[in-house]
PDB file of N, CA and C in Angstrom:
ATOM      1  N   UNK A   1      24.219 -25.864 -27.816  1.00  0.00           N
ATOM      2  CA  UNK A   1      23.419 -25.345 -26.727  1.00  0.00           C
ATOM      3  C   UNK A   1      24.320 -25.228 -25.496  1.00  0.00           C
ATOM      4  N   UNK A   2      24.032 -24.135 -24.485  1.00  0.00           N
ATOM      5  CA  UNK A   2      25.033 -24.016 -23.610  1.00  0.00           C
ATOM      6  C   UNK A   2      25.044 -24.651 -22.566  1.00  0.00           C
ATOM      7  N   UNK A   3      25.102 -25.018 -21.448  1.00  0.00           N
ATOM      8  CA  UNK A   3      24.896 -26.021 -20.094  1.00  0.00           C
ATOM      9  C   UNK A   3      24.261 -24.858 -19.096  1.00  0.00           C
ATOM     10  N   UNK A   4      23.724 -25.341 -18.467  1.00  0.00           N
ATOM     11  CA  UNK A   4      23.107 -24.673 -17.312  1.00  0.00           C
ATOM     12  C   UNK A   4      24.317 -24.278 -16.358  1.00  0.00           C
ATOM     13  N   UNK A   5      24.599 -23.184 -16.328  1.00  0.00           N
ATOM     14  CA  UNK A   5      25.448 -23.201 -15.348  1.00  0.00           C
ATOM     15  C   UNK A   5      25.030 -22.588 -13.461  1.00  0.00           C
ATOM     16  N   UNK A   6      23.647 -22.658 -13.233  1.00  0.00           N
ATOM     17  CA  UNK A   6      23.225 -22.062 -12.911  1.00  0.00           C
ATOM     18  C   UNK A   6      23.277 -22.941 -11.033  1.00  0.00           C
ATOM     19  N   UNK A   7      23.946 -22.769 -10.132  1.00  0.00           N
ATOM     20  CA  UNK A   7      24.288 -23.347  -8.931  1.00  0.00           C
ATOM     21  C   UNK A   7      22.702 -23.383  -8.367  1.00  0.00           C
ATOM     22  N   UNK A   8      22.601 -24.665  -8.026  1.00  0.00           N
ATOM     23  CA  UNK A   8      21.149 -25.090  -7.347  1.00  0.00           C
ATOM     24  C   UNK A   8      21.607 -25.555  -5.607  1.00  0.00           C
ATOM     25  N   UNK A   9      20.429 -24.758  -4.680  1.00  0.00           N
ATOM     26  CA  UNK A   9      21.430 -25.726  -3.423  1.00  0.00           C
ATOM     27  C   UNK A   9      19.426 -25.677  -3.076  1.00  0.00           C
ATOM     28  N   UNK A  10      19.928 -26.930  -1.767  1.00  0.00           N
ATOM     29  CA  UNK A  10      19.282 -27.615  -1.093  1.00  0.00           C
ATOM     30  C   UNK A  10      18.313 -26.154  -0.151  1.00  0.00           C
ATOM     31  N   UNK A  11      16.835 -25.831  -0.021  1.00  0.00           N
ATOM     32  CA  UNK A  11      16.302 -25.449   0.386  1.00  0.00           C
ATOM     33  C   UNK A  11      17.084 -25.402   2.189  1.00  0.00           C
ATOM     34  N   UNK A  12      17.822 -24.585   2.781  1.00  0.00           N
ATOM     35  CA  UNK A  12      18.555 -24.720   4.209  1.00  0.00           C
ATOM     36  C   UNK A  12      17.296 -25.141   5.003  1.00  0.00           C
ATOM     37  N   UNK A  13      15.928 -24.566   5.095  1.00  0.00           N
ATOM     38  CA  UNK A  13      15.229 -24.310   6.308  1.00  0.00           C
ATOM     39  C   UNK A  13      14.125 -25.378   5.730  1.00  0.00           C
ATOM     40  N   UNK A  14      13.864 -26.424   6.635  1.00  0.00           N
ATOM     41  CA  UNK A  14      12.787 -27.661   5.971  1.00  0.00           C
ATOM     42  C   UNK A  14      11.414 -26.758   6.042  1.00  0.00           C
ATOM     43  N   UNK A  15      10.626 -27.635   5.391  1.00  0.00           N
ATOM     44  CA  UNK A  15       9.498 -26.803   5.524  1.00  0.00           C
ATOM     45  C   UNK A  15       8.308 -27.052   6.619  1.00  0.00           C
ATOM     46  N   UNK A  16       8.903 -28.076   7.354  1.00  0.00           N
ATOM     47  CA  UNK A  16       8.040 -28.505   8.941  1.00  0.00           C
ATOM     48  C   UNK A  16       8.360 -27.049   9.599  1.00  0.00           C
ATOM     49  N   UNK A  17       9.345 -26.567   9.551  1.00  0.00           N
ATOM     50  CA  UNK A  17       9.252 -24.972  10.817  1.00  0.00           C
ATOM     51  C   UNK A  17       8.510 -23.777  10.452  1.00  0.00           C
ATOM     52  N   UNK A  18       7.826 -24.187   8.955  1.00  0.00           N
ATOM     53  CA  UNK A  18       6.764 -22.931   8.448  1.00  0.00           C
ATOM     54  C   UNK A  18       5.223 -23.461   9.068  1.00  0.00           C
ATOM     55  N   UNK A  19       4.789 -22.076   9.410  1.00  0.00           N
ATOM     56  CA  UNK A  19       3.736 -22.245  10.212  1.00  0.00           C
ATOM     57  C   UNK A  19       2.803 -22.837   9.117  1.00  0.00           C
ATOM     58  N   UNK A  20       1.548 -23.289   9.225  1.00  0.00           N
ATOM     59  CA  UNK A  20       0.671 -23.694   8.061  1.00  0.00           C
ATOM     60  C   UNK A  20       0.155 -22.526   7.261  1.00  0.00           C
ATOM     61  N   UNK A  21      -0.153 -22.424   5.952  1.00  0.00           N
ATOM     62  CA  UNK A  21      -0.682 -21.244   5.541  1.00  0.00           C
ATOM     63  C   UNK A  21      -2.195 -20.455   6.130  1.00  0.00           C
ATOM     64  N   UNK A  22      -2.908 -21.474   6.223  1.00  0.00           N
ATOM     65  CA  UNK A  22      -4.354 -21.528   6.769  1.00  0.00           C
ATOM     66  C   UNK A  22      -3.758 -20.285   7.996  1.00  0.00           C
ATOM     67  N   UNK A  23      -2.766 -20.735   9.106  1.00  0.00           N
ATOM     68  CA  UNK A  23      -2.607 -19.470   9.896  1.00  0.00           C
ATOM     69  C   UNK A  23      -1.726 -18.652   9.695  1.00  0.00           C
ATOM     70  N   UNK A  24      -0.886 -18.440   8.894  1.00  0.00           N
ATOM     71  CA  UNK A  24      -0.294 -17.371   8.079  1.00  0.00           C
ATOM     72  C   UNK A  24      -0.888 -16.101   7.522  1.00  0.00           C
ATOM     73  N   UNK A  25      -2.256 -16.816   6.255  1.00  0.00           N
ATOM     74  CA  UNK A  25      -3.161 -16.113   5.907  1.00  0.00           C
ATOM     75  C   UNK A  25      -3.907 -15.375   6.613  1.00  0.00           C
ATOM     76  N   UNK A  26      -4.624 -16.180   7.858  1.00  0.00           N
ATOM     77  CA  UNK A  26      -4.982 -15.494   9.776  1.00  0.00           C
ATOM     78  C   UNK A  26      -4.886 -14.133   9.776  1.00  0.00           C
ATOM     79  N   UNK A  27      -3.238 -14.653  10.324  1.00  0.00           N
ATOM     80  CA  UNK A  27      -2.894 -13.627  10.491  1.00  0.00           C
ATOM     81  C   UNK A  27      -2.559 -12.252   9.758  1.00  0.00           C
ATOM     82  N   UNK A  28      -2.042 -12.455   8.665  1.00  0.00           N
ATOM     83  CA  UNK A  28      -2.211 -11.558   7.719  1.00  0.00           C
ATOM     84  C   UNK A  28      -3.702 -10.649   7.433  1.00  0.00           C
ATOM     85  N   UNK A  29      -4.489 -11.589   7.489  1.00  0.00           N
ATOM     86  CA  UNK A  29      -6.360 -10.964   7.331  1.00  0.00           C
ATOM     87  C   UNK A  29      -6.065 -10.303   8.947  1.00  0.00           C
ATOM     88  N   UNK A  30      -5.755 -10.718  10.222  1.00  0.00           N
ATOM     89  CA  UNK A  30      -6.130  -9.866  11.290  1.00  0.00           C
ATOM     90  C   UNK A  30      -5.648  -8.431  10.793  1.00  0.00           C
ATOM     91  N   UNK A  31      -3.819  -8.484  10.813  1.00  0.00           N
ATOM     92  CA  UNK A  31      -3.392  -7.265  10.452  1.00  0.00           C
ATOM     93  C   UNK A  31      -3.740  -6.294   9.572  1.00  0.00           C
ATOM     94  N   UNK A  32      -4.258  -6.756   8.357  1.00  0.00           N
ATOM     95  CA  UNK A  32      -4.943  -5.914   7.569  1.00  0.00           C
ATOM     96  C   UNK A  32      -6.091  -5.501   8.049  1.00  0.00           C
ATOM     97  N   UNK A  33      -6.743  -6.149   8.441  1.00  0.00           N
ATOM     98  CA  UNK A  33      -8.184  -5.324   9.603  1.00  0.00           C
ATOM     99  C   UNK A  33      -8.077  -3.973  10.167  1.00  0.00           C
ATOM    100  N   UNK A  34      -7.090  -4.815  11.057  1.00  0.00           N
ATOM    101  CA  UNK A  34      -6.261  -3.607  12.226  1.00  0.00           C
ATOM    102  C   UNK A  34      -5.821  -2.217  11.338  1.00  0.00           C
ATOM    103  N   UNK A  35      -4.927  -2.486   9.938  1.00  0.00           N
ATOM    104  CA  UNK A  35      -4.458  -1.525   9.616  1.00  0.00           C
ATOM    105  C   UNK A  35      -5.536  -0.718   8.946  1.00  0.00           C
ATOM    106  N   UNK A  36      -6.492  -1.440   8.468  1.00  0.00           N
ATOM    107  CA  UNK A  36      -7.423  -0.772   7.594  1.00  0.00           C
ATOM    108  C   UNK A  36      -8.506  -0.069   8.955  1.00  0.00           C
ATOM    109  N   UNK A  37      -9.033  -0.317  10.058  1.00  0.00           N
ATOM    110  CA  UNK A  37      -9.326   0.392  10.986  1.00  0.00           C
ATOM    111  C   UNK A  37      -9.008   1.101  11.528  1.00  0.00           C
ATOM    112  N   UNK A  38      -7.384   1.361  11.713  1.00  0.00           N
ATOM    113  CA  UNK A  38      -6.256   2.265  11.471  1.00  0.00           C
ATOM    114  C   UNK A  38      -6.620   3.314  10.913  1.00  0.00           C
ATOM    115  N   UNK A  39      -6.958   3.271   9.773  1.00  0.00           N
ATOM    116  CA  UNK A  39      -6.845   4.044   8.581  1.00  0.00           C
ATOM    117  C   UNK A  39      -7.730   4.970   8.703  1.00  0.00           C
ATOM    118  N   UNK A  40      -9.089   4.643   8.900  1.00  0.00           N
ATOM    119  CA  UNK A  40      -9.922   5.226   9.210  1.00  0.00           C
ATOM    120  C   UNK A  40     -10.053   6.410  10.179  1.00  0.00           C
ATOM    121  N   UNK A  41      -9.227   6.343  11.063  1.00  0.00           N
ATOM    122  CA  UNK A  41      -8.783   7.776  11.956  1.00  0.00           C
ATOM    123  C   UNK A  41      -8.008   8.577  11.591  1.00  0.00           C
ATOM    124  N   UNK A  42      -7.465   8.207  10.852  1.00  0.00           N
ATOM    125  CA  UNK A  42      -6.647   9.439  10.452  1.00  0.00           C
ATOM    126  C   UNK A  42      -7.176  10.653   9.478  1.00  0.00           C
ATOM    127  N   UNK A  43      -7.192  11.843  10.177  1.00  0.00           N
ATOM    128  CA  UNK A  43      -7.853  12.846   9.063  1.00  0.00           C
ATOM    129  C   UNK A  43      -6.590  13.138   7.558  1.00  0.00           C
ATOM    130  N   UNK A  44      -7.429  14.025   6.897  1.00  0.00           N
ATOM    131  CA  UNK A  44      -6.521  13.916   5.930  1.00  0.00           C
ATOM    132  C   UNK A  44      -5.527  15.075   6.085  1.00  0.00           C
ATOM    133  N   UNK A  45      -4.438  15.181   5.601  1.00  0.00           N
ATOM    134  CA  UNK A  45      -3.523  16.119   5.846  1.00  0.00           C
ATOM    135  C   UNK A  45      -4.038  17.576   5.222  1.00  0.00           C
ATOM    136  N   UNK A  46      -4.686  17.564   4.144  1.00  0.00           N
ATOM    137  CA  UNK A  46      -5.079  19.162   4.038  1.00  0.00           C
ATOM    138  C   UNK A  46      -6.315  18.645   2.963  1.00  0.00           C
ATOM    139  N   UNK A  47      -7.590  19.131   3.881  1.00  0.00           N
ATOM    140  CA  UNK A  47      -8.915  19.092   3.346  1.00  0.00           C
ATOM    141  C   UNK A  47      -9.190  19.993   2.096  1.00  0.00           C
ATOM    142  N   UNK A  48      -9.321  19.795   1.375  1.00  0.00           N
ATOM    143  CA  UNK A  48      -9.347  20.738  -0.414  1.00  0.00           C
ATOM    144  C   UNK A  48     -10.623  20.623  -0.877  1.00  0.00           C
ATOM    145  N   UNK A  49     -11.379  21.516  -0.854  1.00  0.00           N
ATOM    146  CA  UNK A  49     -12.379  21.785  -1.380  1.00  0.00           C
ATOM    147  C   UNK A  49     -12.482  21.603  -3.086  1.00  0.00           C
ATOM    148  N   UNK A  50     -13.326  20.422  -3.096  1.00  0.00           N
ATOM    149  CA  UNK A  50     -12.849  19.850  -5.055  1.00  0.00           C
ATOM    150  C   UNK A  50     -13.401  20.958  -5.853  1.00  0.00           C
ATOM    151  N   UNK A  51     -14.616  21.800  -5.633  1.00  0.00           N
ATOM    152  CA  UNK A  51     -14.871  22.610  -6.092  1.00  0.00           C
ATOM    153  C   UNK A  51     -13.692  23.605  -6.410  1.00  0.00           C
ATOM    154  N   UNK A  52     -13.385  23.928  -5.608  1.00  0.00           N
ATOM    155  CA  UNK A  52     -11.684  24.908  -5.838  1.00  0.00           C
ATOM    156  C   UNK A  52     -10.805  24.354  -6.669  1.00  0.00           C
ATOM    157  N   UNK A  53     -10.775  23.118  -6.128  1.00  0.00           N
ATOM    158  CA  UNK A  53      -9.454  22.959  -7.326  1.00  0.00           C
ATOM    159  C   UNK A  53     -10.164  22.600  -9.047  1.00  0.00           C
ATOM    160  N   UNK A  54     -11.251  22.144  -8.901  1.00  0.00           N
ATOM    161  CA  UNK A  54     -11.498  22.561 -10.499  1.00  0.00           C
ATOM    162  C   UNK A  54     -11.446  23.749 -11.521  1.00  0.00           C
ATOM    163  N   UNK A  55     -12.134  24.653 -10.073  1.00  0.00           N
ATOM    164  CA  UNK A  55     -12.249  25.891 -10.704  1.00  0.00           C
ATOM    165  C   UNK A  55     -10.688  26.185 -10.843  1.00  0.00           C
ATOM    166  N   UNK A  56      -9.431  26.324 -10.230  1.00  0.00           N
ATOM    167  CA  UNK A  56      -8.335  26.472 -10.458  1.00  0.00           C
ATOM    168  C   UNK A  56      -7.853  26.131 -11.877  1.00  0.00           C
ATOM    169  N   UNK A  57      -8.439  24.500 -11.914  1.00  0.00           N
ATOM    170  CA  UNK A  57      -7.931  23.912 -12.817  1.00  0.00           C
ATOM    171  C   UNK A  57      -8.198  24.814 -14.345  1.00  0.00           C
ATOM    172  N   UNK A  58      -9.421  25.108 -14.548  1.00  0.00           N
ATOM    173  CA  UNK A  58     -10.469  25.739 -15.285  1.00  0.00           C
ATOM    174  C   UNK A  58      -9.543  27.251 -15.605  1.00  0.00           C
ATOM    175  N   UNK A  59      -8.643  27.846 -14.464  1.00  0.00           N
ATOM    176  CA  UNK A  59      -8.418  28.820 -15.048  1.00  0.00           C
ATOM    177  C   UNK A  59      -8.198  29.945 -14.242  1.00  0.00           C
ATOM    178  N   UNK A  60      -9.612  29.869 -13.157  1.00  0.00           N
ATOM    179  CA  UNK A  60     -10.711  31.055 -12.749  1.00  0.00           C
ATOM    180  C   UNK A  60      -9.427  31.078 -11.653  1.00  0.00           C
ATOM    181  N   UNK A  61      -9.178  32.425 -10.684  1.00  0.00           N
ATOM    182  CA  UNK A  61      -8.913  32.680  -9.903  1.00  0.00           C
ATOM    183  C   UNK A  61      -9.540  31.701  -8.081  1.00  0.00           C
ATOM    184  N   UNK A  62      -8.245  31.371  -7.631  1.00  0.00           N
ATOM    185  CA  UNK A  62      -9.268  30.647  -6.464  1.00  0.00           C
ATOM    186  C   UNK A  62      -8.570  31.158  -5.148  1.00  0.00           C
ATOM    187  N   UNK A  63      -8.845  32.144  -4.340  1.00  0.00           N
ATOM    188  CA  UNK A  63      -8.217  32.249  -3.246  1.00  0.00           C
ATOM    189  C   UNK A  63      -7.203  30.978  -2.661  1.00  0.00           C
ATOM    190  N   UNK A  64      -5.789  31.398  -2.233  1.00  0.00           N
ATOM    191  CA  UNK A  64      -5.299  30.109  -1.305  1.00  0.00           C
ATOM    192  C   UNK A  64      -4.662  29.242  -2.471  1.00  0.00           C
ATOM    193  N   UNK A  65      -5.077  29.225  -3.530  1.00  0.00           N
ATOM    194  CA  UNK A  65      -4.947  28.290  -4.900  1.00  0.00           C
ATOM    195  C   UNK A  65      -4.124  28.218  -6.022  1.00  0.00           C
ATOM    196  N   UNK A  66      -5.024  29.413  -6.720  1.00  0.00           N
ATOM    197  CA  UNK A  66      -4.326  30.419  -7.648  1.00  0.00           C
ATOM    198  C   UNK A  66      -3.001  31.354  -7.237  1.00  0.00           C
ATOM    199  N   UNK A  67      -1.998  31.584  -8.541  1.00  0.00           N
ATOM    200  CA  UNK A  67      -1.193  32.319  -8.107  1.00  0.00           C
ATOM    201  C   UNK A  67      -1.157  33.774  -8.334  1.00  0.00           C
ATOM    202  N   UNK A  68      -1.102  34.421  -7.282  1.00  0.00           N
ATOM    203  CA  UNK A  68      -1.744  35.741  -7.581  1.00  0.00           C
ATOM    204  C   UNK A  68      -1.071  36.284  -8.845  1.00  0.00           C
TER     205      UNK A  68
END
């Protein structure tokens, strides 16, 4: 069997200078709020009528869609 050769070192940064998770998580849930309320304003870059693109899909000629 072979030996581990695999170099292990000492964690540098103790873990007293990590904030607690309880406010880690916080904060993480605020930002996702924010971004997901964010989100919500933004229109979409090009509004597509689903009807059109099925019918495209389907075959049929679709103004704007289809290639002439």
């Amino acid at each position: 069997m072979e030996q581990d050769t695999t170099e292990h070192h000492p964690d540098p940064q103790p873990l007293e200078n990590e904030p607690p998770v309880s406010q880690t998580e916080a904060g993480y849930q605020k930002i996702r709020a924010e971004l997901h309320e964010a989100r919500k304003n933004i229109p979409p870059k090009n509004p597509v009528d689903v009807g059109k693109q099925l019918a495209a899909a389907r075959g049929e000629y679709v103004e704007g869609i289809s290639d002439p």
